[in-house]
C-alpha atoms as a PDB file:
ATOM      1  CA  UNK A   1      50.439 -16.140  30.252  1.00  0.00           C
ATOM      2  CA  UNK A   2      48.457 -18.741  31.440  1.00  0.00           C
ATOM      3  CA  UNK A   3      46.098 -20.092  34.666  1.00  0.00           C
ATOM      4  CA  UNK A   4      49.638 -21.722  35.738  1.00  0.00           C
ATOM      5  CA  UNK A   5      51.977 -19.018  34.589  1.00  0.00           C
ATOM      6  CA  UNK A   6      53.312 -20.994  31.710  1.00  0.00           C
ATOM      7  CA  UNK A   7      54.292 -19.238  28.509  1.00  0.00           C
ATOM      8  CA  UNK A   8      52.359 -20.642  25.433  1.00  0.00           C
ATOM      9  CA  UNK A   9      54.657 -23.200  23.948  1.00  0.00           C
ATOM     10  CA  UNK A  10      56.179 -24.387  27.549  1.00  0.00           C
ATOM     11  CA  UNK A  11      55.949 -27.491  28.765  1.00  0.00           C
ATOM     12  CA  UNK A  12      54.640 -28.191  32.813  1.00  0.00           C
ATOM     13  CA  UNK A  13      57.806 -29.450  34.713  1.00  0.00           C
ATOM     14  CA  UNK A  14      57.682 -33.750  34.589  1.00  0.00           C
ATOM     15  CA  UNK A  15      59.656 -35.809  37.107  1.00  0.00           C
ATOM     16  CA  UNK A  16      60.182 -39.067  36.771  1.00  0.00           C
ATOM     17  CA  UNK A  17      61.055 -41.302  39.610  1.00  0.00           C
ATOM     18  CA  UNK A  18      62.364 -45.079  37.925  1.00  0.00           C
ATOM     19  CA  UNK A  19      61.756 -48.381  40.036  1.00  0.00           C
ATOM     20  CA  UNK A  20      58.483 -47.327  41.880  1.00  0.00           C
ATOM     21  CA  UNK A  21      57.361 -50.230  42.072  1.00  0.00           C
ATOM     22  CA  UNK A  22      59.596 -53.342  44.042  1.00  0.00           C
ATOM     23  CA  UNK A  23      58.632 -56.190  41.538  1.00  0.00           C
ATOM     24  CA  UNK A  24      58.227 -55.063  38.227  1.00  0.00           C
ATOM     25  CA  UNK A  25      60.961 -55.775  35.442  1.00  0.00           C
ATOM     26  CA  UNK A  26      60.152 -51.909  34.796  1.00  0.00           C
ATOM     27  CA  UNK A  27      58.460 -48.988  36.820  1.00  0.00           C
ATOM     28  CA  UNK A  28      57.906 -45.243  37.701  1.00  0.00           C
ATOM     29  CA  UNK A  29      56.297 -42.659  38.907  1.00  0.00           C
ATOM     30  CA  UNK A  30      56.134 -39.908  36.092  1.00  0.00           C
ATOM     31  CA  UNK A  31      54.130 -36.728  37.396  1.00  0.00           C
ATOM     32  CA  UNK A  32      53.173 -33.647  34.549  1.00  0.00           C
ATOM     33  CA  UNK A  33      52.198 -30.894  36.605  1.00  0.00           C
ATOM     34  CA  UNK A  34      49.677 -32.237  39.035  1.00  0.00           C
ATOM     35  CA  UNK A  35      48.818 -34.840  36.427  1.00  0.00           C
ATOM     36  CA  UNK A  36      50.515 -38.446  38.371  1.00  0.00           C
ATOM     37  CA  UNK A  37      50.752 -42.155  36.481  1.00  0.00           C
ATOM     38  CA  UNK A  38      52.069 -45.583  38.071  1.00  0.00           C
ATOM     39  CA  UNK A  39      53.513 -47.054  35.154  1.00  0.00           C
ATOM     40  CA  UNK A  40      54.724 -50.732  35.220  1.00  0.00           C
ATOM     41  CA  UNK A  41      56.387 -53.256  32.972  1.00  0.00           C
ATOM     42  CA  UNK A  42      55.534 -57.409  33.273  1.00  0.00           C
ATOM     43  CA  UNK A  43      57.123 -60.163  31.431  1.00  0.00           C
ATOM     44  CA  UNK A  44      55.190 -63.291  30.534  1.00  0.00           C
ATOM     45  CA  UNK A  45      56.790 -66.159  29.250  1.00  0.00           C
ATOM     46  CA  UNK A  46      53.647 -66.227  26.216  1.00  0.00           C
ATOM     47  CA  UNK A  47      52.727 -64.320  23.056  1.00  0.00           C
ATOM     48  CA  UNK A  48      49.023 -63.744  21.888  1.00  0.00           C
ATOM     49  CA  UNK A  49      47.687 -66.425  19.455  1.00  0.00           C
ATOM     50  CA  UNK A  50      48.283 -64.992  16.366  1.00  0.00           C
ATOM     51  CA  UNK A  51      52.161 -64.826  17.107  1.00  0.00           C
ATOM     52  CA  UNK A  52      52.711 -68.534  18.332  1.00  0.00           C
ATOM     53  CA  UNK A  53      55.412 -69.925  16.358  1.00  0.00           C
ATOM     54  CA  UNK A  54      56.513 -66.818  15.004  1.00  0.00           C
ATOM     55  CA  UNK A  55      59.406 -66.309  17.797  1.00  0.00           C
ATOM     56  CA  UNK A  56      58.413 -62.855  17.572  1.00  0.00           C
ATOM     57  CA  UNK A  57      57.581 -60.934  21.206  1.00  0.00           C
ATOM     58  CA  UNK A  58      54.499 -58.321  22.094  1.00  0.00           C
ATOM     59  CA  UNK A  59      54.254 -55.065  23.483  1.00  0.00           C
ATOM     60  CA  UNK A  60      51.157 -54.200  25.175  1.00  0.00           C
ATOM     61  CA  UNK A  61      49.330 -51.926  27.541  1.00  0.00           C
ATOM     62  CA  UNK A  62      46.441 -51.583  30.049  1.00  0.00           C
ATOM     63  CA  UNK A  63      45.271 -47.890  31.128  1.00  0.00           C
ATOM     64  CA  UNK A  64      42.803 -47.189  33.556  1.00  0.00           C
ATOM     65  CA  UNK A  65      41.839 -44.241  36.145  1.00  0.00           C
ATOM     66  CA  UNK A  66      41.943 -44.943  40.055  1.00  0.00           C
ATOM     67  CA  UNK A  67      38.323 -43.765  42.085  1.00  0.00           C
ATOM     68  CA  UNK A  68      39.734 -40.529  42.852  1.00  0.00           C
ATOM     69  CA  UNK A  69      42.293 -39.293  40.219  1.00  0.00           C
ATOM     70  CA  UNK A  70      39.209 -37.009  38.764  1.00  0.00           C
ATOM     71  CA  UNK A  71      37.036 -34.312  40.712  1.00  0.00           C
ATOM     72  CA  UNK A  72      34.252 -36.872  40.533  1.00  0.00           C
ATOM     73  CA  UNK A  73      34.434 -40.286  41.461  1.00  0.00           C
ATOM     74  CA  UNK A  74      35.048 -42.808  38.553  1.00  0.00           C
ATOM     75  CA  UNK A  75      33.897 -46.683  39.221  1.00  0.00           C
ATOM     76  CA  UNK A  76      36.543 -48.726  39.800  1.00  0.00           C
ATOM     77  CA  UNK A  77      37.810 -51.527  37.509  1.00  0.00           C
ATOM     78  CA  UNK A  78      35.675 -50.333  34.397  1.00  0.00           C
ATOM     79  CA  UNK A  79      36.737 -50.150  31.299  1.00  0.00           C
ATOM     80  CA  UNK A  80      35.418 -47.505  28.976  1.00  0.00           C
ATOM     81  CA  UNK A  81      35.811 -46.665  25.524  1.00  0.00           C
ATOM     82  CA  UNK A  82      38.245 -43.807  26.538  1.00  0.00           C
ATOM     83  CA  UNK A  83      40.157 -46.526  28.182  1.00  0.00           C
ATOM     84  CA  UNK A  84      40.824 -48.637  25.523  1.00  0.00           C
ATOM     85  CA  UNK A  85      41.269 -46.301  23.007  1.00  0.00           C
ATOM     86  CA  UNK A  86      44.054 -45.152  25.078  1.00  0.00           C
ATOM     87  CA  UNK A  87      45.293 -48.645  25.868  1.00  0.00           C
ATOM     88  CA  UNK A  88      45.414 -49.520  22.132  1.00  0.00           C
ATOM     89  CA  UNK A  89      47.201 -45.817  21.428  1.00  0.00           C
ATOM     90  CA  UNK A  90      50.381 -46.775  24.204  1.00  0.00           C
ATOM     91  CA  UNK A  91      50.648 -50.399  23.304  1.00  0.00           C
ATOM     92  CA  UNK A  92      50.620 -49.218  19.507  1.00  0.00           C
ATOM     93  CA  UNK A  93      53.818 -46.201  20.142  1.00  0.00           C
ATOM     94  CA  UNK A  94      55.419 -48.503  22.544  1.00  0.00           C
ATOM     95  CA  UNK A  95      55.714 -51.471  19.843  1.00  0.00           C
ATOM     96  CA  UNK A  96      56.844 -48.823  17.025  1.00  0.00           C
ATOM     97  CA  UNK A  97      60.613 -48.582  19.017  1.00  0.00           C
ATOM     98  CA  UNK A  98      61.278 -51.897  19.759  1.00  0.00           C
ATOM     99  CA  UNK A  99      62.434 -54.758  18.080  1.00  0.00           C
ATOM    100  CA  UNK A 100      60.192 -57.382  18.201  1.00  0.00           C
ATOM    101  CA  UNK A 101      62.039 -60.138  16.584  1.00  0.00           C
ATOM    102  CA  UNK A 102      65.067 -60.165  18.927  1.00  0.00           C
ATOM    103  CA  UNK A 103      62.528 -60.623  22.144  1.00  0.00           C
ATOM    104  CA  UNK A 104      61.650 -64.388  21.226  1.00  0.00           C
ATOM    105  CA  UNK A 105      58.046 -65.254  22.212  1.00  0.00           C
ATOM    106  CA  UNK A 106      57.598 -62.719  25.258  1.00  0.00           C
ATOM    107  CA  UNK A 107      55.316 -60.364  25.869  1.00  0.00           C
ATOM    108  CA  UNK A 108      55.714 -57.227  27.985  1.00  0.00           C
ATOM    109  CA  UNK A 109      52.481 -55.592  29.338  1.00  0.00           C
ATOM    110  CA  UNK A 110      53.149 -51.660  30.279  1.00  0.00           C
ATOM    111  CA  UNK A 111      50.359 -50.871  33.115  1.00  0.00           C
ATOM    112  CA  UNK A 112      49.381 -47.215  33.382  1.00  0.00           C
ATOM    113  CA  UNK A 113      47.093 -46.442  36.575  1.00  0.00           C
ATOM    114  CA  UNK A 114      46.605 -42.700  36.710  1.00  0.00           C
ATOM    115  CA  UNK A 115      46.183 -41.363  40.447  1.00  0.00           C
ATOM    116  CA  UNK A 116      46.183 -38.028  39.897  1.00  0.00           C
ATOM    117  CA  UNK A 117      44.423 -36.413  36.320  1.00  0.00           C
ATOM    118  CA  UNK A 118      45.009 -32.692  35.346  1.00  0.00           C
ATOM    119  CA  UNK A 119      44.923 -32.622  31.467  1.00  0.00           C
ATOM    120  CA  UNK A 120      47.925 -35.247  29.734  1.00  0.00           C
ATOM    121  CA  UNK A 121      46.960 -38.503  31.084  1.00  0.00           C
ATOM    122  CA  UNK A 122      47.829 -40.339  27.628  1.00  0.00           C
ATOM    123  CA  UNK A 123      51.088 -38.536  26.942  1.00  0.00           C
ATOM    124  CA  UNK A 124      51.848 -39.060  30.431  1.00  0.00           C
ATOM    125  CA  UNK A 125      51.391 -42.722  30.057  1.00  0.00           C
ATOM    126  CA  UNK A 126      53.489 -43.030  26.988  1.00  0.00           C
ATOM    127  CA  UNK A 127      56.073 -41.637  28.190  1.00  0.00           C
ATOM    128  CA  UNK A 128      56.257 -43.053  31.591  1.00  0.00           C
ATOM    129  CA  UNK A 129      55.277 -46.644  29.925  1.00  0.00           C
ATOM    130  CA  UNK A 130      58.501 -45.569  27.077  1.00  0.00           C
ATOM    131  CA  UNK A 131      60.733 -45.362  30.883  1.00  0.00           C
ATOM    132  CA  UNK A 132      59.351 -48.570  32.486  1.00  0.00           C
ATOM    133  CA  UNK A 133      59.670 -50.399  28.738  1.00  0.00           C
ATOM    134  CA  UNK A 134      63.147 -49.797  28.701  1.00  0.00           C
ATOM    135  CA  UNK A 135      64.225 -50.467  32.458  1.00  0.00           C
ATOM    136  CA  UNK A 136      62.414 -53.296  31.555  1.00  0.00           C
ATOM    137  CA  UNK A 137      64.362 -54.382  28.686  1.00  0.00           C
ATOM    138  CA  UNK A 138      67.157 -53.703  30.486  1.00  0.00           C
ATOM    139  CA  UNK A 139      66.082 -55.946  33.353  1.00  0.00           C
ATOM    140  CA  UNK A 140      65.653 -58.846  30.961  1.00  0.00           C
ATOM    141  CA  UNK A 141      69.430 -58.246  29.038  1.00  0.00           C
ATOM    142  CA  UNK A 142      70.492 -58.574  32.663  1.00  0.00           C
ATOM    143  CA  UNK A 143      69.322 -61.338  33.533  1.00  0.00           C
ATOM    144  CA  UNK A 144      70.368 -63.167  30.012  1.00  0.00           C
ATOM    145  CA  UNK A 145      66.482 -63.071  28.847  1.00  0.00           C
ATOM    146  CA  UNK A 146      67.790 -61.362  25.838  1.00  0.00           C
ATOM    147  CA  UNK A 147      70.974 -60.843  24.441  1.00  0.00           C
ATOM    148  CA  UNK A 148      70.900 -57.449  23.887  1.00  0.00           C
ATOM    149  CA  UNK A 149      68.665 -54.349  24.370  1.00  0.00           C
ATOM    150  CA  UNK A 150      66.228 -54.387  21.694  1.00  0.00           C
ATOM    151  CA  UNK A 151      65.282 -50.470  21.496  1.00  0.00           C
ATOM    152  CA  UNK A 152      64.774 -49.398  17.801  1.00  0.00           C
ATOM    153  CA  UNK A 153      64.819 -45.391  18.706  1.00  0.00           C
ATOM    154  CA  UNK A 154      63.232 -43.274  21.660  1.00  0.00           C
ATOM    155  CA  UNK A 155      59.789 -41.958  21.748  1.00  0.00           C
ATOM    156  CA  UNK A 156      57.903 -38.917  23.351  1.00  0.00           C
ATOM    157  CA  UNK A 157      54.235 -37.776  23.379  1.00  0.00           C
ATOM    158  CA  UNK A 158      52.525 -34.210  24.039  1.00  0.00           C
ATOM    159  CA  UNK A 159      49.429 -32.638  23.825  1.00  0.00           C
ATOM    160  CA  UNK A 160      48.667 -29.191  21.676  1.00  0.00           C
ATOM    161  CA  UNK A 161      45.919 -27.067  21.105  1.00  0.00           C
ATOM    162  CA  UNK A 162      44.270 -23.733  20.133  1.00  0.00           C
ATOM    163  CA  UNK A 163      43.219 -21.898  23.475  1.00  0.00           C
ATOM    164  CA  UNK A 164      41.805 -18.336  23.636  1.00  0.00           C
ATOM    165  CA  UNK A 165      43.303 -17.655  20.453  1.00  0.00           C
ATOM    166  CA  UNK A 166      46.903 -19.076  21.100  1.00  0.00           C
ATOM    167  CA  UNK A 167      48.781 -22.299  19.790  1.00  0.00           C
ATOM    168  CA  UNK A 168      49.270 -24.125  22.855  1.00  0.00           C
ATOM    169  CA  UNK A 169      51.579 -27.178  24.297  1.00  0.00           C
ATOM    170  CA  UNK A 170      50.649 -29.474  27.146  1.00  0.00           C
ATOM    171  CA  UNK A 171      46.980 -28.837  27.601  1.00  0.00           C
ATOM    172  CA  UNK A 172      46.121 -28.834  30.959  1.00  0.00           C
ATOM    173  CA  UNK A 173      42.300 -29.800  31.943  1.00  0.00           C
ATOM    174  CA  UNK A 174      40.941 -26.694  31.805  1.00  0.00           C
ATOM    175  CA  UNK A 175      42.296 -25.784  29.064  1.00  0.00           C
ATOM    176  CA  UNK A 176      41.412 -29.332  27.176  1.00  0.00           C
ATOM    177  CA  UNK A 177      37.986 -29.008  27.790  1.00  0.00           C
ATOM    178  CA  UNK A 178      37.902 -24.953  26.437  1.00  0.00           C
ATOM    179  CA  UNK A 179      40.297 -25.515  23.892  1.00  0.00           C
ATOM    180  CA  UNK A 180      38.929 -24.870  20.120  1.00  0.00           C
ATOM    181  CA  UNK A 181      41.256 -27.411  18.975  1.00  0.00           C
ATOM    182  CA  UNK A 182      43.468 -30.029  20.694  1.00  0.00           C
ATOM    183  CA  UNK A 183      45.887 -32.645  19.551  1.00  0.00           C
ATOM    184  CA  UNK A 184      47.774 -35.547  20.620  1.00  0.00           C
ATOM    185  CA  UNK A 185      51.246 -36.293  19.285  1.00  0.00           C
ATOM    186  CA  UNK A 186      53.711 -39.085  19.377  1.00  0.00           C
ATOM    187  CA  UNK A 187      56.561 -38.930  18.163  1.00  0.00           C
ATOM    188  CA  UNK A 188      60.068 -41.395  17.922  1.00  0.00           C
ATOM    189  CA  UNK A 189      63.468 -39.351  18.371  1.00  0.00           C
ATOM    190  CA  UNK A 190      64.163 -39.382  14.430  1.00  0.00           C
ATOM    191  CA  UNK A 191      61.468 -36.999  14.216  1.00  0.00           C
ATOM    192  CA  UNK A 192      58.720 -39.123  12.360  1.00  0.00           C
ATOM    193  CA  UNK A 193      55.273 -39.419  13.878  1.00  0.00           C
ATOM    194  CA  UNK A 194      53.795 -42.454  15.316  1.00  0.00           C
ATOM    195  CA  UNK A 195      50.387 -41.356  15.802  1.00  0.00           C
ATOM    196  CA  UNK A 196      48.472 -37.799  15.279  1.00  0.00           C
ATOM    197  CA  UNK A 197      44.843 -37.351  16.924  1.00  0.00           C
ATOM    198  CA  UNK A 198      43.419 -34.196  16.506  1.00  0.00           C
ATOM    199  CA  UNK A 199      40.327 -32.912  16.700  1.00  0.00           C
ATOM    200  CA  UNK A 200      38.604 -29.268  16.384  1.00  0.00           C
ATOM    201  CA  UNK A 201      35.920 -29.208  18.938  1.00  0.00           C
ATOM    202  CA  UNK A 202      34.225 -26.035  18.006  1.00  0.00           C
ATOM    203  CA  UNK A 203      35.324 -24.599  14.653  1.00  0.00           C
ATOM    204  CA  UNK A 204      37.176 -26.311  11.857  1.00  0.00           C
ATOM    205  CA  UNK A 205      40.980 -25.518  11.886  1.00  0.00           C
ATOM    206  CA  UNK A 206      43.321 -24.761   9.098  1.00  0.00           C
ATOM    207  CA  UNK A 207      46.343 -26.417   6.832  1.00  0.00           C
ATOM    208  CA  UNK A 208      48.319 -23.745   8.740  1.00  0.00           C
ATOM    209  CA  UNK A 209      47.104 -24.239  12.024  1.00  0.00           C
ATOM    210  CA  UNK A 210      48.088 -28.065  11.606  1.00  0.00           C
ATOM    211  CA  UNK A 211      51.584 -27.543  10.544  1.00  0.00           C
ATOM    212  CA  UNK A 212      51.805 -24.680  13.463  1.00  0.00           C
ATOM    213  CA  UNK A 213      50.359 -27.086  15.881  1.00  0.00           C
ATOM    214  CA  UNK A 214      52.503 -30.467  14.784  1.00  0.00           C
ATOM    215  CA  UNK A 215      55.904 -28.064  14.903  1.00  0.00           C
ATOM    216  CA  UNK A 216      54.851 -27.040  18.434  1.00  0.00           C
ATOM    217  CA  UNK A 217      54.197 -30.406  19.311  1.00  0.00           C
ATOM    218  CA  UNK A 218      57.355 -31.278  17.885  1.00  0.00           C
ATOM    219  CA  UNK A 219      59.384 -29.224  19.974  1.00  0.00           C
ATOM    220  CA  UNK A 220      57.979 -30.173  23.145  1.00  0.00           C
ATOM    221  CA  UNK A 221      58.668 -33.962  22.315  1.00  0.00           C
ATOM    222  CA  UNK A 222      62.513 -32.982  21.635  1.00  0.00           C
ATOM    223  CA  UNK A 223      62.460 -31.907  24.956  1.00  0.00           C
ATOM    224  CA  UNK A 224      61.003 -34.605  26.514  1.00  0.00           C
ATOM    225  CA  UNK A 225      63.098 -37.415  24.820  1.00  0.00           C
ATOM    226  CA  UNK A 226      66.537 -34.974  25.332  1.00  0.00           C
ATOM    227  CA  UNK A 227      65.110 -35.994  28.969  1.00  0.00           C
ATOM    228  CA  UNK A 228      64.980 -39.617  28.203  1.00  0.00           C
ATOM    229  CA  UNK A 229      68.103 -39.642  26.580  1.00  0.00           C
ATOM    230  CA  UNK A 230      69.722 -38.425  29.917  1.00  0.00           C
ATOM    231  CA  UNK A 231      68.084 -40.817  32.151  1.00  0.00           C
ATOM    232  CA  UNK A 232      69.289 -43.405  29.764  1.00  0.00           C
ATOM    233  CA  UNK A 233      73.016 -42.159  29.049  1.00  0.00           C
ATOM    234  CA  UNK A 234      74.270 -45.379  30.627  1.00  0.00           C
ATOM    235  CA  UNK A 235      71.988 -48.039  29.411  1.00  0.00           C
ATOM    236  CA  UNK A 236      71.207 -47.076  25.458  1.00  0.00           C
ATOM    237  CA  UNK A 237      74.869 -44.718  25.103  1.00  0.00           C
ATOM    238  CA  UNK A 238      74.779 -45.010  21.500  1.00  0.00           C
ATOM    239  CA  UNK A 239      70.793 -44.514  20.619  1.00  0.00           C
END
């Protein structure tokens, strides 16, 4: 059992509150445990350089920490290398489930601002930026933007590790920053893997321990997207 009575392969509880946030396309409030992120979805009427001319669209993300969402205080508006690794990481799963082609020359920027950090904050932000993406693309079929929801597949994220012996899911703080080995998985809802960033931060870790570690990670993220699949019954019916 652990600090917060979880079992080992458990998830902490997540509730997600949708439209947070008055005058985004796409919003919400996702909270992890005590771990809390502001996610929000924008539409400009522009694509990056590279994709003028290509009527394709763009996906991408900005990620940063408010003052107080750590024990310490962090500086405000300062991007660190932590930051946009993380930025790159949601912009790069969001883009894998949609269709880029049918958005014309759009882009969507997914804002994560985490207020509240116990252990999670990426998968946290993928997932809430996955809910705000699609009320998002939903805002735009409504309003004749698009002519149809351009959602490819769902997509989850989790965390895994090796703590205190024990395979692990959803790595709180604590046990992030004592964990032997942790892991970051995302996923899409047919089951292949968007992105895989592990790390062993003590010892080296084994073939075994991987495949134990992706299958645990695995069945947290069918969890989570069953949960996205149910807060999206009437919107994506058929995905």
């Amino acid at each position: 059992m652990r600090q917060d009575k979880r079992a080992p392969g458990e998830l902490r509880k997540i509730k997600i509150e949708r439209d947070f946030v008055k005058f985004a396309e796409g919003s919400c409030l996702i909270e992890v445990g005590s771990t809390r992120v502001i996610c929000t979805a924008s539409v400009e009427n522009k694509v990056p350089l590279f994709l003028k001319g290509s009527n394709s669209g763009w996906v991408t993300a900005e990620y940063g920490m408010l003052p107080r969402s750590t024990q310490i205080r962090n500086l405000r508006n300062r991007v660190s290398g932590r930051s946009m690794e993380i930025q790159r990481l949601i912009g790069r799963a969001l883009r894998s489930v949609v269709d880029l082609k049918s958005m014309g020359e759009k882009t969507i920027w997914i804002d994560c601002d985490v207020i509240q950090a116990n252990g999670g904050t990426r998968t946290a932000s993928v997932v809430g930026g996955f809910v705000a993406l699609v009320d998002c693309l939903y805002t735009m079929y409504r309003r004749a933007i698009i002519t149809s929801i351009p959602l490819i597949d769902f997509l989850g994220a989790a965390s895994v590790g090796i703590f205190q012996g024990d395979y692990i899911l959803d790595l709180t703080y604590q046990e992030d920053s004592e964990a032997d080995v942790d892991m970051n998985v995302v996923m899409k809802g047919n089951g292949e893997f968007v992105e895989i960033q592990g790390a062993a931060e003590r010892d080296s870790y084994s073939r075994e321990d991987l495949n134990k570690l992706l299958d645990l990670a695995k069945k947290g993220i069918d969890e989570i997207i069953d949960e996205e699949r149910n807060l999206f019954k009437d919107i994506v019916p058929n995905l």
